[in-house]
C-alpha atoms as a PDB file:
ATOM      1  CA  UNK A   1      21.460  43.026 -91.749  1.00  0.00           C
ATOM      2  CA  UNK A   2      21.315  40.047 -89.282  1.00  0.00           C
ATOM      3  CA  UNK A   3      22.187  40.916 -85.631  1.00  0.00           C
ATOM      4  CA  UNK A   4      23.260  38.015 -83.545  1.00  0.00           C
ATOM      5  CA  UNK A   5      24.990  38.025 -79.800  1.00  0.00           C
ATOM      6  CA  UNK A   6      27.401  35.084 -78.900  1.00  0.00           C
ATOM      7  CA  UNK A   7      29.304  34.879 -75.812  1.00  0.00           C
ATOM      8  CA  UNK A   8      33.456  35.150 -75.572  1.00  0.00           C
ATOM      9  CA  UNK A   9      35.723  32.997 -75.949  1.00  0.00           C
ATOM     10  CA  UNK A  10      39.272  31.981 -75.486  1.00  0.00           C
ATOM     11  CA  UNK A  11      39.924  32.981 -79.162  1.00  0.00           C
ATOM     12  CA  UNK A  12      37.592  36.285 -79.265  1.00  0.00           C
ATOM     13  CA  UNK A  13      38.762  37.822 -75.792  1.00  0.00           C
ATOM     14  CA  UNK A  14      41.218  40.713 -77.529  1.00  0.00           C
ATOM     15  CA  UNK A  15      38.328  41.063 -79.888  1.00  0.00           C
ATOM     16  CA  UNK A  16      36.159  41.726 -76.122  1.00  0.00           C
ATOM     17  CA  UNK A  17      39.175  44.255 -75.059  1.00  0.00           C
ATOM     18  CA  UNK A  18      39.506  46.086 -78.071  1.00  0.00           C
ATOM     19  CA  UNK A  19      36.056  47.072 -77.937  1.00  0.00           C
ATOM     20  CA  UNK A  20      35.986  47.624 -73.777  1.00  0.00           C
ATOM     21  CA  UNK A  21      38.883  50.024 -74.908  1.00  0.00           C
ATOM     22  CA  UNK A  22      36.876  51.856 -77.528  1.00  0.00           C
ATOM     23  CA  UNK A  23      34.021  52.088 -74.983  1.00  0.00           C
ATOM     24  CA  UNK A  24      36.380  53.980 -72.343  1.00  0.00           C
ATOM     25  CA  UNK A  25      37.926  56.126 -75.409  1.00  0.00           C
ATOM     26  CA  UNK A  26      34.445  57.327 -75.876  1.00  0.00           C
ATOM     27  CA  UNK A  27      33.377  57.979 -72.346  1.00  0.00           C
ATOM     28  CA  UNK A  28      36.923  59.613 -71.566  1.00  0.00           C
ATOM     29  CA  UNK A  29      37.136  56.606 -68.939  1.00  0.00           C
ATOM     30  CA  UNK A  30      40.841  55.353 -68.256  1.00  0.00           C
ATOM     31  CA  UNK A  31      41.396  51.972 -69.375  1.00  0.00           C
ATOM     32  CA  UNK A  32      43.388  49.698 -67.128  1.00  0.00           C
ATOM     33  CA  UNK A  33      43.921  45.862 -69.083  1.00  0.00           C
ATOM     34  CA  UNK A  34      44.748  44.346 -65.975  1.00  0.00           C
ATOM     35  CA  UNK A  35      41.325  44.891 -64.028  1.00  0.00           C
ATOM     36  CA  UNK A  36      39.184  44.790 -67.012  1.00  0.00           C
ATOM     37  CA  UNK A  37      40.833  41.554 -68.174  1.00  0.00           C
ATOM     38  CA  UNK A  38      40.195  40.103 -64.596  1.00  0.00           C
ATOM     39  CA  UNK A  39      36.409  40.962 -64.362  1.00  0.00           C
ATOM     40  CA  UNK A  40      35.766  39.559 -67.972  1.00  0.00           C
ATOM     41  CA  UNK A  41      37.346  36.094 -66.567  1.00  0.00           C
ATOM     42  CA  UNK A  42      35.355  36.242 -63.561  1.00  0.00           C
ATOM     43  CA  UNK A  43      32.173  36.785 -65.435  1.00  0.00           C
ATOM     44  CA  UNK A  44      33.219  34.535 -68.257  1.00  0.00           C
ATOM     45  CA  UNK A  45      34.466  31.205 -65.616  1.00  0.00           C
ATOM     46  CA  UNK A  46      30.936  32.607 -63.364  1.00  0.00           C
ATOM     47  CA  UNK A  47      28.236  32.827 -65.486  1.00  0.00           C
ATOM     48  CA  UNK A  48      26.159  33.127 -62.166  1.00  0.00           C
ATOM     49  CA  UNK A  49      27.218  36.749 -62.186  1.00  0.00           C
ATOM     50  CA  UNK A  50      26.478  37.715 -65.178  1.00  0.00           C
ATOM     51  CA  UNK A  51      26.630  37.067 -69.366  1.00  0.00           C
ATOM     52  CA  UNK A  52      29.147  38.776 -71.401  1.00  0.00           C
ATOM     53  CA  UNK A  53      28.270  38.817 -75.150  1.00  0.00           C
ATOM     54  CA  UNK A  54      29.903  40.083 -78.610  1.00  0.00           C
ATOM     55  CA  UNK A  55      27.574  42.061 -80.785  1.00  0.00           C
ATOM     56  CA  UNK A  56      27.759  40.648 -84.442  1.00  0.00           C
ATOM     57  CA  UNK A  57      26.364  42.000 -87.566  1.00  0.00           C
ATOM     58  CA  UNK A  58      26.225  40.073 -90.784  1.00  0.00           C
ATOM     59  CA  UNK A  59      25.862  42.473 -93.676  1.00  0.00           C
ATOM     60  CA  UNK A  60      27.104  42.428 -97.621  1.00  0.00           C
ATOM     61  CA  UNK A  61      27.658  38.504 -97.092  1.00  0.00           C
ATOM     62  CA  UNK A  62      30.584  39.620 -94.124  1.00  0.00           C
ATOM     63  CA  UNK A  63      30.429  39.541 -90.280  1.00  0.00           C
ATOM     64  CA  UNK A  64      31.888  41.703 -88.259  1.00  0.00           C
ATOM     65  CA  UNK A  65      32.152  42.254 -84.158  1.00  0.00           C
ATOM     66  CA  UNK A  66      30.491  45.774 -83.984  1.00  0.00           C
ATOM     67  CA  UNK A  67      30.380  46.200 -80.162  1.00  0.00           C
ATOM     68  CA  UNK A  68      29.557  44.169 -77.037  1.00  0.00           C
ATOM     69  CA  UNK A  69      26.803  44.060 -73.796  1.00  0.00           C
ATOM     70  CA  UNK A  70      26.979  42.443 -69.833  1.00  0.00           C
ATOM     71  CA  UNK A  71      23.941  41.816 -68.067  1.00  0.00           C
ATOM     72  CA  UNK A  72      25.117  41.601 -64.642  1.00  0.00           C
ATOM     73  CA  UNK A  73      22.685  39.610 -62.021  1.00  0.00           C
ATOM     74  CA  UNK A  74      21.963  41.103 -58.692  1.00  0.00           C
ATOM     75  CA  UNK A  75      18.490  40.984 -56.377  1.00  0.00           C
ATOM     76  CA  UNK A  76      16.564  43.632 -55.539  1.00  0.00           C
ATOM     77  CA  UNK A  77      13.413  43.791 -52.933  1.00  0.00           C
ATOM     78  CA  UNK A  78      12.277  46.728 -54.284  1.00  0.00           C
ATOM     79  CA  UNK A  79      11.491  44.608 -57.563  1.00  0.00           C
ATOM     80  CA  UNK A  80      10.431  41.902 -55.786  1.00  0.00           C
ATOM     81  CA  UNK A  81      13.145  39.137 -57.208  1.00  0.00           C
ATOM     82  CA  UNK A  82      16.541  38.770 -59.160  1.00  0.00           C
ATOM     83  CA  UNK A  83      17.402  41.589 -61.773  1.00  0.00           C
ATOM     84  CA  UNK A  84      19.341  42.028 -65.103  1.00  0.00           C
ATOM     85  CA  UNK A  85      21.537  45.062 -64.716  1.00  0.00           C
ATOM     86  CA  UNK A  86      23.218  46.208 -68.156  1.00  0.00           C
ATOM     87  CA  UNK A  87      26.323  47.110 -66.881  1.00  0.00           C
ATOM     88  CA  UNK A  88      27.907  47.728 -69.642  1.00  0.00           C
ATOM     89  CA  UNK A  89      26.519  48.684 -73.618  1.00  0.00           C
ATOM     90  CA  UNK A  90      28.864  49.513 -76.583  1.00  0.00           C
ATOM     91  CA  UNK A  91      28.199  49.629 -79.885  1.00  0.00           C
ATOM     92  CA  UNK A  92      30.825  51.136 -82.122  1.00  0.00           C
ATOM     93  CA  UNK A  93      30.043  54.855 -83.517  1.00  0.00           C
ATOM     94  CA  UNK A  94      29.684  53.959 -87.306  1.00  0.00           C
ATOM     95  CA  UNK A  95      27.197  51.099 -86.217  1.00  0.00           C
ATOM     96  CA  UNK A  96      25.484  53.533 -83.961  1.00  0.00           C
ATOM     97  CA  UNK A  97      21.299  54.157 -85.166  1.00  0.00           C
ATOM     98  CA  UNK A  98      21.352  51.472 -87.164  1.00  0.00           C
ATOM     99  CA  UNK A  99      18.935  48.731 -85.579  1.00  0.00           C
ATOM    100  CA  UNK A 100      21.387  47.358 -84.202  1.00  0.00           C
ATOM    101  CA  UNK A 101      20.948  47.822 -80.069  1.00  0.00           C
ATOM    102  CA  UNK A 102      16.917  47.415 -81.214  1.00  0.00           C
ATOM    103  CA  UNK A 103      17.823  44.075 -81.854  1.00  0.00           C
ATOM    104  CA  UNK A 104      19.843  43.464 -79.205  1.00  0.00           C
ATOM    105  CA  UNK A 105      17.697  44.707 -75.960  1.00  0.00           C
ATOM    106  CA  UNK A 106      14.706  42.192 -76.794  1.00  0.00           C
ATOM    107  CA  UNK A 107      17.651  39.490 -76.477  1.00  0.00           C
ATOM    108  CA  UNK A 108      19.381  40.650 -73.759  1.00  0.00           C
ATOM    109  CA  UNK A 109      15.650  40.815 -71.934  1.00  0.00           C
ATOM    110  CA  UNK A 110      14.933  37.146 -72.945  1.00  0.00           C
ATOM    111  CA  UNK A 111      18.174  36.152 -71.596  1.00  0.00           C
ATOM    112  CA  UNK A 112      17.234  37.523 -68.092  1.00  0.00           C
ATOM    113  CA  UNK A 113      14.194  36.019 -68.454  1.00  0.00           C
ATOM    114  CA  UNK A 114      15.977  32.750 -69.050  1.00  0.00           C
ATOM    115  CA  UNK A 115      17.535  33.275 -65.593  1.00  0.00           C
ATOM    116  CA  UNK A 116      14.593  33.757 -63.424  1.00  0.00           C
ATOM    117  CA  UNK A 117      15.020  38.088 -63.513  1.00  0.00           C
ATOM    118  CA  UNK A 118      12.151  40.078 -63.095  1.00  0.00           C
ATOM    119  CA  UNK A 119      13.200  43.020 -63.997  1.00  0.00           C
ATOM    120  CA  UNK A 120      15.980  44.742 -66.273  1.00  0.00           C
ATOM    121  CA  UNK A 121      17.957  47.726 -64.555  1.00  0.00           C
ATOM    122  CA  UNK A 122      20.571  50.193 -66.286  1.00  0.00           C
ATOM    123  CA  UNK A 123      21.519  53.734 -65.723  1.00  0.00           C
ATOM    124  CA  UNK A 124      23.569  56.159 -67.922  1.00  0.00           C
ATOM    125  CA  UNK A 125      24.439  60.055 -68.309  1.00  0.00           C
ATOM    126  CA  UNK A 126      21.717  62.141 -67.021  1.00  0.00           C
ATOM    127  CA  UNK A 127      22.457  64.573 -70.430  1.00  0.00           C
ATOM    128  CA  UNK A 128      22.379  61.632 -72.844  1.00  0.00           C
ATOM    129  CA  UNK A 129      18.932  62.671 -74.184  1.00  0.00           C
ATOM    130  CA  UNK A 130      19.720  59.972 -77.320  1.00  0.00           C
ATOM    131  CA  UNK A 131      19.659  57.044 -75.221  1.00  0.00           C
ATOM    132  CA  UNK A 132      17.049  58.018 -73.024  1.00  0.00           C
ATOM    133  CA  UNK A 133      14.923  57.984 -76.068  1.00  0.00           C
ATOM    134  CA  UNK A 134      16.301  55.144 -76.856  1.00  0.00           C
ATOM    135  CA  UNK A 135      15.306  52.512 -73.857  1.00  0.00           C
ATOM    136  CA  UNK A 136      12.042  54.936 -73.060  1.00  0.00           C
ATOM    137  CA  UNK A 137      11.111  53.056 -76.456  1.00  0.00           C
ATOM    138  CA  UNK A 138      11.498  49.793 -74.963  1.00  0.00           C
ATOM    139  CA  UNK A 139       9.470  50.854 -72.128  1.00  0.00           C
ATOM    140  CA  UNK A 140      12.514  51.467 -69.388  1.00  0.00           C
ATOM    141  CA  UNK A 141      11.219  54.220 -66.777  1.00  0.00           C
ATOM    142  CA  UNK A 142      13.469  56.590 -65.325  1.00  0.00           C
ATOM    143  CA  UNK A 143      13.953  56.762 -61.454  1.00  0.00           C
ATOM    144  CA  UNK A 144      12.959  60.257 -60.591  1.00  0.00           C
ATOM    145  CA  UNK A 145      14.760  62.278 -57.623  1.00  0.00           C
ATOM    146  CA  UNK A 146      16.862  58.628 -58.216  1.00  0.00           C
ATOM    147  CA  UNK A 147      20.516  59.551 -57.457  1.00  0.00           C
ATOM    148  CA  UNK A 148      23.398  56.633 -57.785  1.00  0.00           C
ATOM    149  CA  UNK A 149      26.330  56.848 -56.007  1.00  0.00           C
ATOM    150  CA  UNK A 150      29.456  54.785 -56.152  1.00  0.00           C
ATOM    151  CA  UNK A 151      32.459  54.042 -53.879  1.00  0.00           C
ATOM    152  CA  UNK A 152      35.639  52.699 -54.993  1.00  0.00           C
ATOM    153  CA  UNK A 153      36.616  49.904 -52.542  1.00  0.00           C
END
């Protein structure tokens, strides 16, 4: 199994939806088209913001789009320097403990590297005890007593 990433285009942005729409299916998140179709323009036309890239796996001579990552860029004094934060991670369920996101967080890191980021960033469901053991293994830390909150503007 060969795991590549490749960014969106023109021709592959349904391809990009469908799977945004799978992701919200699976964290019982609404999907609006609208909004999501505007921010994937933004970061696609701004790659200053961020990178947007399809998750590909060739396997039995056959390659399919199994999921998709953004690394958003932001700056952060605490880390002393710009920062990759993985905004977004979805790999579809039947690809799921495969290899396949251990193949794609080393390239997602080099491609923060490649902009000057000194750290990666990411946070997801306190209860998800699979994916904590998941980036722990890739040496992420968790924040403790770390607390995000979010307001809708």
């Amino acid at each position: 199994m060969i795991v590549s990433l490749r960014r969106p285009d023109v021709d592959t942005l349904e391809t990009l939806l469908t799977l945004s729409r799978e992701q919200h299916e699976h964290e019982a998140l609404p999907f609006d088209r609208e909004p999501v179709v505007s921010t994937f323009n933004t970061l696609l036309s701004q790659p200053e913001r961020g990178d947007v890239f399809l998750i590909d796996v060739e396997h039995e001579r056959r390659t399919d789009t199994i999921g998709f990552i953004v690394l958003a860029y932001s700056f952060s004094v605490e880390n002393g320097g710009s920062v990759g934060v993985i905004d977004q991670f979805f790999i579809q369920q039947t690809w799921r403990r495969q290899g396949v996101g251990s193949q794609v967080i080393p390239e997602v890191e080099k491609q923060a590297k490649t902009r000057q980021c000194v750290a990666v960033i990411l946070e997801m469901n306190i209860g998800n005890k699979g994916a904590r053991l998941f980036y722990e293994q890739f040496d992420y830390q968790p924040r403790r007593q770390h607390c995000i909150f979010t307001k809708r503007l």
